[in-house]
N, C-alpha and C. Protein backbone atom coordinates (compact mmCIF):
# COMPACT_ATOMS: atom_id res chain seq x y z
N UNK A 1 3.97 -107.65 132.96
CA UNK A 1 2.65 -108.23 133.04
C UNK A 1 1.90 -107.85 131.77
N UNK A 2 0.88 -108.74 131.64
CA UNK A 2 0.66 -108.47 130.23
C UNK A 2 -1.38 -108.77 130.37
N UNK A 3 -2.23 -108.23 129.62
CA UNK A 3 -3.48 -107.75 129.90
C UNK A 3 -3.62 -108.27 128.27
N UNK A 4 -4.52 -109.44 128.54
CA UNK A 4 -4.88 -109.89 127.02
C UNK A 4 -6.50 -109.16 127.04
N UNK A 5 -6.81 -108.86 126.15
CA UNK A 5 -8.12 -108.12 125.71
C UNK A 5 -8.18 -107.25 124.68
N UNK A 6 -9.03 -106.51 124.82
CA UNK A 6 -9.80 -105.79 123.76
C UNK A 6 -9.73 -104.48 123.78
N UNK A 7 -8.75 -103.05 123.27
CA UNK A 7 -8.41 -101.81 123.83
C UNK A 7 -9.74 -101.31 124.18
N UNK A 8 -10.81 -101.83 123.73
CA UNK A 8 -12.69 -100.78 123.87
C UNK A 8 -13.20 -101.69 124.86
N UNK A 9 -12.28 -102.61 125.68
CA UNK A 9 -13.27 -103.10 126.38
C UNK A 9 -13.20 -102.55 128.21
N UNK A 10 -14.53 -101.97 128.66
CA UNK A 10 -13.91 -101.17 129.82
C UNK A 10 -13.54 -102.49 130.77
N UNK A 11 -14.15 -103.63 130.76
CA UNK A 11 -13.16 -104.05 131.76
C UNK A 11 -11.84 -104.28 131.69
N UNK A 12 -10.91 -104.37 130.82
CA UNK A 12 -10.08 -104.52 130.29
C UNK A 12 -9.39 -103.03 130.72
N UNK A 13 -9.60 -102.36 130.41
CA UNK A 13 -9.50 -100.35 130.83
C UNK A 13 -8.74 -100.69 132.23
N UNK A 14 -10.21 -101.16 132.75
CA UNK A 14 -10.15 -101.19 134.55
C UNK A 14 -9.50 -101.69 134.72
N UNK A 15 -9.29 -103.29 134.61
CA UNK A 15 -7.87 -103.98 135.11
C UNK A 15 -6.31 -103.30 134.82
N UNK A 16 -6.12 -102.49 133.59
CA UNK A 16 -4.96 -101.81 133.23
C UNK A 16 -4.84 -100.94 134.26
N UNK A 17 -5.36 -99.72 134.50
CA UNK A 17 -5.91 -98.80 135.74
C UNK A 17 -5.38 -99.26 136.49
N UNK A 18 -5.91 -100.16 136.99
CA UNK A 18 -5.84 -100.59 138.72
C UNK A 18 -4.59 -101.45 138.63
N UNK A 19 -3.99 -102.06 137.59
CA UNK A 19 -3.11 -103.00 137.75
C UNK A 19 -1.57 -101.63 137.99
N UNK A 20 -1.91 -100.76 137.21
CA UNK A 20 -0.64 -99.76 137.17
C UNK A 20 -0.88 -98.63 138.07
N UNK A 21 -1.89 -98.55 138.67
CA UNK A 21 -2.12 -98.26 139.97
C UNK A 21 -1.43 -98.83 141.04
N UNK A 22 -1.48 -100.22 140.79
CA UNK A 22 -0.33 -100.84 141.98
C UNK A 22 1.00 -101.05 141.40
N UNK A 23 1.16 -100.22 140.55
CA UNK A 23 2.55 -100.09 140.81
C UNK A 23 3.26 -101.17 139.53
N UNK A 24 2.16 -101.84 138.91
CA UNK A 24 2.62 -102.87 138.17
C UNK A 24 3.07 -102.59 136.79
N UNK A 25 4.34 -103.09 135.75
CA UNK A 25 4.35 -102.45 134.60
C UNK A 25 3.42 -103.40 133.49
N UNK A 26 2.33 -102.60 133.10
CA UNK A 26 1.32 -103.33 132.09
C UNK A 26 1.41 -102.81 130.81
N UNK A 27 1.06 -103.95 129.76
CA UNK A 27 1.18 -103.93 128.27
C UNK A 27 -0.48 -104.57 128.19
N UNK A 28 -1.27 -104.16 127.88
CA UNK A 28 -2.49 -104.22 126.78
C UNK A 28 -2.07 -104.69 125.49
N UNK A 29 -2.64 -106.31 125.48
CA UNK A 29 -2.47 -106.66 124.09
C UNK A 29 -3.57 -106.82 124.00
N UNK A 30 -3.99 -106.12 122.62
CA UNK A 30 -5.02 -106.36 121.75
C UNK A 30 -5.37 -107.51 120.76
N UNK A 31 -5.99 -108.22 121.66
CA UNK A 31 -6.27 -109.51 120.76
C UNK A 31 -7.29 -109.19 119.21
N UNK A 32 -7.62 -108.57 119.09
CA UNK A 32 -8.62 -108.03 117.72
C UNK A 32 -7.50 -107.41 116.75
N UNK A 33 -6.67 -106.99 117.20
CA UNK A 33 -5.73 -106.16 116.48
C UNK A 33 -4.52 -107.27 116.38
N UNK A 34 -4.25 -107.85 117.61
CA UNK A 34 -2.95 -108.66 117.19
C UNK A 34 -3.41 -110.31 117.62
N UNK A 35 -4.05 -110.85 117.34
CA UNK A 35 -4.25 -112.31 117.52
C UNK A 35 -3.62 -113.12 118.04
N UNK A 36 -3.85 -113.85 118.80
CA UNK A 36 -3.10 -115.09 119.57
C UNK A 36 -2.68 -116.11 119.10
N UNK A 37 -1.75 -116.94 118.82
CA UNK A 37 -1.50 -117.89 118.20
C UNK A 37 -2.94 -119.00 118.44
N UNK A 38 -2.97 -120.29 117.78
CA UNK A 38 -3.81 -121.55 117.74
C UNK A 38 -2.94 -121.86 119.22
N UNK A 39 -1.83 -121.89 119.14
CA UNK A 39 -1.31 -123.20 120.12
C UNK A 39 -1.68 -122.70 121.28
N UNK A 40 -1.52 -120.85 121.37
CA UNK A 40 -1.50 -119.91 122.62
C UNK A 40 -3.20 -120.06 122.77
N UNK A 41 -3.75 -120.17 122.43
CA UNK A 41 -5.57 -120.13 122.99
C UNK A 41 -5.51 -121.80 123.32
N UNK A 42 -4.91 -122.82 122.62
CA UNK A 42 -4.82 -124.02 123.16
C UNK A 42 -4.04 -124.02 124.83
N UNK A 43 -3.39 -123.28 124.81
CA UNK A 43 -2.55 -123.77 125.89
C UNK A 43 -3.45 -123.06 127.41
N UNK A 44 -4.18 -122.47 127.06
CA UNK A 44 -5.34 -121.03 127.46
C UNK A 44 -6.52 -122.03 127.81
N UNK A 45 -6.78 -122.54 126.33
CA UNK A 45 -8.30 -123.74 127.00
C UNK A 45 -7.62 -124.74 127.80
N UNK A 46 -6.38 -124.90 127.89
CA UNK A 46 -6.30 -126.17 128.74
C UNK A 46 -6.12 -125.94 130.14
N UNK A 47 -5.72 -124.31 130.39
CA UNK A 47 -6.22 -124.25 131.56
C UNK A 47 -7.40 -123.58 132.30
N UNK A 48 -7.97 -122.92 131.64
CA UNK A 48 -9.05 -122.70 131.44
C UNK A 48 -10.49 -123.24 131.11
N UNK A 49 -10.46 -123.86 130.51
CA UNK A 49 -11.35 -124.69 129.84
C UNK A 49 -12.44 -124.01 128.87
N UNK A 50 -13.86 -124.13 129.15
CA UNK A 50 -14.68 -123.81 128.21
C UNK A 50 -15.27 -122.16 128.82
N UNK A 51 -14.45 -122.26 130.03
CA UNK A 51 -14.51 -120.62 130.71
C UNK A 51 -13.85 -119.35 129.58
N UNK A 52 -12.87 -120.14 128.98
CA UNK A 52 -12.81 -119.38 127.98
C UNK A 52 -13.55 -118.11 127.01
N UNK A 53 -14.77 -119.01 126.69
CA UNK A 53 -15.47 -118.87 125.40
C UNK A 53 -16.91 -117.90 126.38
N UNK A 54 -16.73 -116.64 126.37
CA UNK A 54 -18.09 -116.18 126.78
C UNK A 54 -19.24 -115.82 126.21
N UNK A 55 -19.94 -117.12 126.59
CA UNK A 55 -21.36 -117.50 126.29
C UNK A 55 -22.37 -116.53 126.27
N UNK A 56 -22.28 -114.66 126.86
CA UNK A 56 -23.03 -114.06 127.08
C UNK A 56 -22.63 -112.95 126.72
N UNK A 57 -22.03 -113.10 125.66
CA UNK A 57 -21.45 -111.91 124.98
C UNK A 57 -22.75 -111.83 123.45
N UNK A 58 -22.36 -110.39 123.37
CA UNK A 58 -23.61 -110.05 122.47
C UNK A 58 -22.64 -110.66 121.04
N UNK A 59 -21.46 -110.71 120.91
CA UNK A 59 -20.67 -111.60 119.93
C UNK A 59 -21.14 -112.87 119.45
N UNK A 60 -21.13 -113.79 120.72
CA UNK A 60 -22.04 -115.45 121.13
C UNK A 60 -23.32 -115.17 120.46
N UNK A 61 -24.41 -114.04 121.16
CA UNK A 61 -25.09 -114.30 120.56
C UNK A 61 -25.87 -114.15 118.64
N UNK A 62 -24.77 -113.74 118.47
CA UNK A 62 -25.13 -113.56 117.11
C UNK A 62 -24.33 -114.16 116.31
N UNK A 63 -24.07 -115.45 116.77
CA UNK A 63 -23.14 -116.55 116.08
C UNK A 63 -24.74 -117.22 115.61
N UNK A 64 -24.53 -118.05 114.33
CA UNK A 64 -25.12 -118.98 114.09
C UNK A 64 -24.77 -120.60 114.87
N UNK A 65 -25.78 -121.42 114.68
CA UNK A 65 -24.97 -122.37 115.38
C UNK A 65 -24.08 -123.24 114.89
N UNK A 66 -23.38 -123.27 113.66
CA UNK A 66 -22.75 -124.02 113.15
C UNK A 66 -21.56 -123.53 113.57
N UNK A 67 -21.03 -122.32 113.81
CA UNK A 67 -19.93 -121.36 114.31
C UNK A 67 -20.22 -121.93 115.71
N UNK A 68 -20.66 -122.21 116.44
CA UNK A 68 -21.04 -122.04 118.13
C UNK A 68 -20.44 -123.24 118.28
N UNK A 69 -20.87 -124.18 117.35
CA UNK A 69 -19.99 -126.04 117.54
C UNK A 69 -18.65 -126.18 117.07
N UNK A 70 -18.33 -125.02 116.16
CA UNK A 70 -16.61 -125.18 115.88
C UNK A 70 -15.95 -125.47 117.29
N UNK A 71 -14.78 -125.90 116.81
CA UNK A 71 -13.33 -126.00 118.40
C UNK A 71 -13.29 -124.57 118.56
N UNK A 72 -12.92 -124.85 120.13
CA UNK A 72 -12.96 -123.63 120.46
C UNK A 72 -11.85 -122.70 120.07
N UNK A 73 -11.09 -123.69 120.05
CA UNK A 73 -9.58 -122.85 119.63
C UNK A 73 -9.80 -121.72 118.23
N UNK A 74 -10.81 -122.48 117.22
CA UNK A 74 -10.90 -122.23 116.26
C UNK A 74 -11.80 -120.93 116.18
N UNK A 75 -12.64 -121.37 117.13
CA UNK A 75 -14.05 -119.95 117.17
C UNK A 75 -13.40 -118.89 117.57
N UNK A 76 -12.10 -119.12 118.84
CA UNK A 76 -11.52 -118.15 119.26
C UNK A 76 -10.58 -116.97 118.22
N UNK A 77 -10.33 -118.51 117.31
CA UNK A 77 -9.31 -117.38 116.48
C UNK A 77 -9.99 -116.39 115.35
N UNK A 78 -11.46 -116.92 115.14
CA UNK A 78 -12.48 -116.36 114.18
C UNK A 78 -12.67 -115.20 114.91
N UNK A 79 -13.03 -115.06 116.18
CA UNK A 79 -13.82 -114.37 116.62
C UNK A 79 -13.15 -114.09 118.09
N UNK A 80 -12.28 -113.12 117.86
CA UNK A 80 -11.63 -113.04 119.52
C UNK A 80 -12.74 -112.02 120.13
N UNK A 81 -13.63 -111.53 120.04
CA UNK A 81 -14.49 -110.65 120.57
C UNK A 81 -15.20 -111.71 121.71
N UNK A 82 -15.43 -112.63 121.10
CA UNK A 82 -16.27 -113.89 122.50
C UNK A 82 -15.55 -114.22 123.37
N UNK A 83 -13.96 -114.00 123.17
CA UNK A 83 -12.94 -114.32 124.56
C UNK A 83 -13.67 -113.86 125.56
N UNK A 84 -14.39 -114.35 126.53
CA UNK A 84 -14.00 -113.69 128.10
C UNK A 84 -12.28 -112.94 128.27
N UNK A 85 -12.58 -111.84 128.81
CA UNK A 85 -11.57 -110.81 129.39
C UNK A 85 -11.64 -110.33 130.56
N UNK A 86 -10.45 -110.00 130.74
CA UNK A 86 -8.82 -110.10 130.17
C UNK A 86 -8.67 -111.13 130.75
N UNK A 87 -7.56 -111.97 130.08
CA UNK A 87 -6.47 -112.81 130.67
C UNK A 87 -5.20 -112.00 130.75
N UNK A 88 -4.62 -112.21 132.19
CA UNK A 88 -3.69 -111.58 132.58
C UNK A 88 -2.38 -112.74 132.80
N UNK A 89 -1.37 -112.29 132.09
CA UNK A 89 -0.49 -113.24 131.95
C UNK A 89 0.78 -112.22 133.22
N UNK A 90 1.16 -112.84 134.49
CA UNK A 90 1.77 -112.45 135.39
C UNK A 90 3.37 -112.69 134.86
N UNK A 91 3.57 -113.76 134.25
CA UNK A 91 5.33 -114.18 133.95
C UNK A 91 4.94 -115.54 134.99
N UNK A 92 4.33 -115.31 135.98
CA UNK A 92 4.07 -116.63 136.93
C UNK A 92 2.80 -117.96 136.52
N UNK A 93 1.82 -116.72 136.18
CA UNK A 93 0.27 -117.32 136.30
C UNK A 93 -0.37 -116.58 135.33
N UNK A 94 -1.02 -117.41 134.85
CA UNK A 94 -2.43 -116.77 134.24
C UNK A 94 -3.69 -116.76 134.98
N UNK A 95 -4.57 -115.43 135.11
CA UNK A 95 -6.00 -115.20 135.56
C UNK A 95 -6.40 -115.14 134.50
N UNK A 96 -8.11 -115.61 134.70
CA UNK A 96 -9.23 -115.17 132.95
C UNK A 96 -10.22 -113.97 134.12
N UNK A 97 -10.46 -113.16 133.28
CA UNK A 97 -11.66 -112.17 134.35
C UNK A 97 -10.90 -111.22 135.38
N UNK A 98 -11.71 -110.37 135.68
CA UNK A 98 -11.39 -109.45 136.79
C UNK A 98 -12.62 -109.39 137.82
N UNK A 99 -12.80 -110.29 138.32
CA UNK A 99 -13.29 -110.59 139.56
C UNK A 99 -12.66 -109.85 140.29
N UNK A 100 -12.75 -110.02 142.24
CA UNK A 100 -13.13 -110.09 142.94
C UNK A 100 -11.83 -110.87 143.63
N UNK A 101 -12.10 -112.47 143.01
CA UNK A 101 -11.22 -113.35 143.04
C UNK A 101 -9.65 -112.77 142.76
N UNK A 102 -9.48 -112.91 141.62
CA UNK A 102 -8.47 -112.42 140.73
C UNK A 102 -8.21 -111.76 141.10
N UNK A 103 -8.60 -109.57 141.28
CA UNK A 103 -7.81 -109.29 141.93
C UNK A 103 -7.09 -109.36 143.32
N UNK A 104 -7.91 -110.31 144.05
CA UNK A 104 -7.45 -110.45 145.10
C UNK A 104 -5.99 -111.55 145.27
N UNK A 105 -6.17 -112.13 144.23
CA UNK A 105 -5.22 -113.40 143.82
C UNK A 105 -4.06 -112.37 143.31
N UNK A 106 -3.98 -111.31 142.75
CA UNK A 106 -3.46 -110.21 142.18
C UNK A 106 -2.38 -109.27 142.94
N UNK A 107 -2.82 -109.53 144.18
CA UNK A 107 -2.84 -108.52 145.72
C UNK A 107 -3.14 -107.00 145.54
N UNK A 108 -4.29 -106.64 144.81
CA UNK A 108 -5.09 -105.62 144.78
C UNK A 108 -6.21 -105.12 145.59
């Protein structure tokens, strides 16, 4: 299983925690440190969509707006700090977030 995010980001922490808490074997990839391919954040917005891109990140807000209208694919790869996190890649499924939802979708 694999924990896309940010090593400083505590939710990201938490989901690792709790994911190897149950028993699960987790890898933390650092998207700031190791970047995602174009095609891999494409294949990400398409199921995801614009849930992707978090709008309420102190990152977002200190975009200008000419950066804010790029593709997203593109803003993503500028700026992986605005990803919403983690995406958790199962081998089965991908989750975005650690909800509530998710881990329950998780069986946590």
């Amino acid at each position: 299983m694999t924990v896309y995010g940010i090593k400083t980001c505590d939710t990201c922490r938490k989901a690792v925690k709790a994911l190897q808490a149950a028993g699960h074997d987790v890898t933390l990839h650092d998207v700031r440190a190791d970047p995602i391919t174009k095609e891999g954040l494409e294949s990400w917005l398409d199921q995801f969509g614009s849930d992707l891109v978090n709008r309420r990140s102190t990152t977002w807000r200190g975009l200008d707006d000419a950066v804010r209208t790029m593709p997203e694919s593109d803003l993503l790869l500028q700026h992986p700090t605005v990803m919403k996190r983690p995406v958790i890649d199962t081998g089965d499924a991908l989750h975005l977030g650690w909800s509530k939802t998710v881990q329950a979708e998780l069986s946590l």
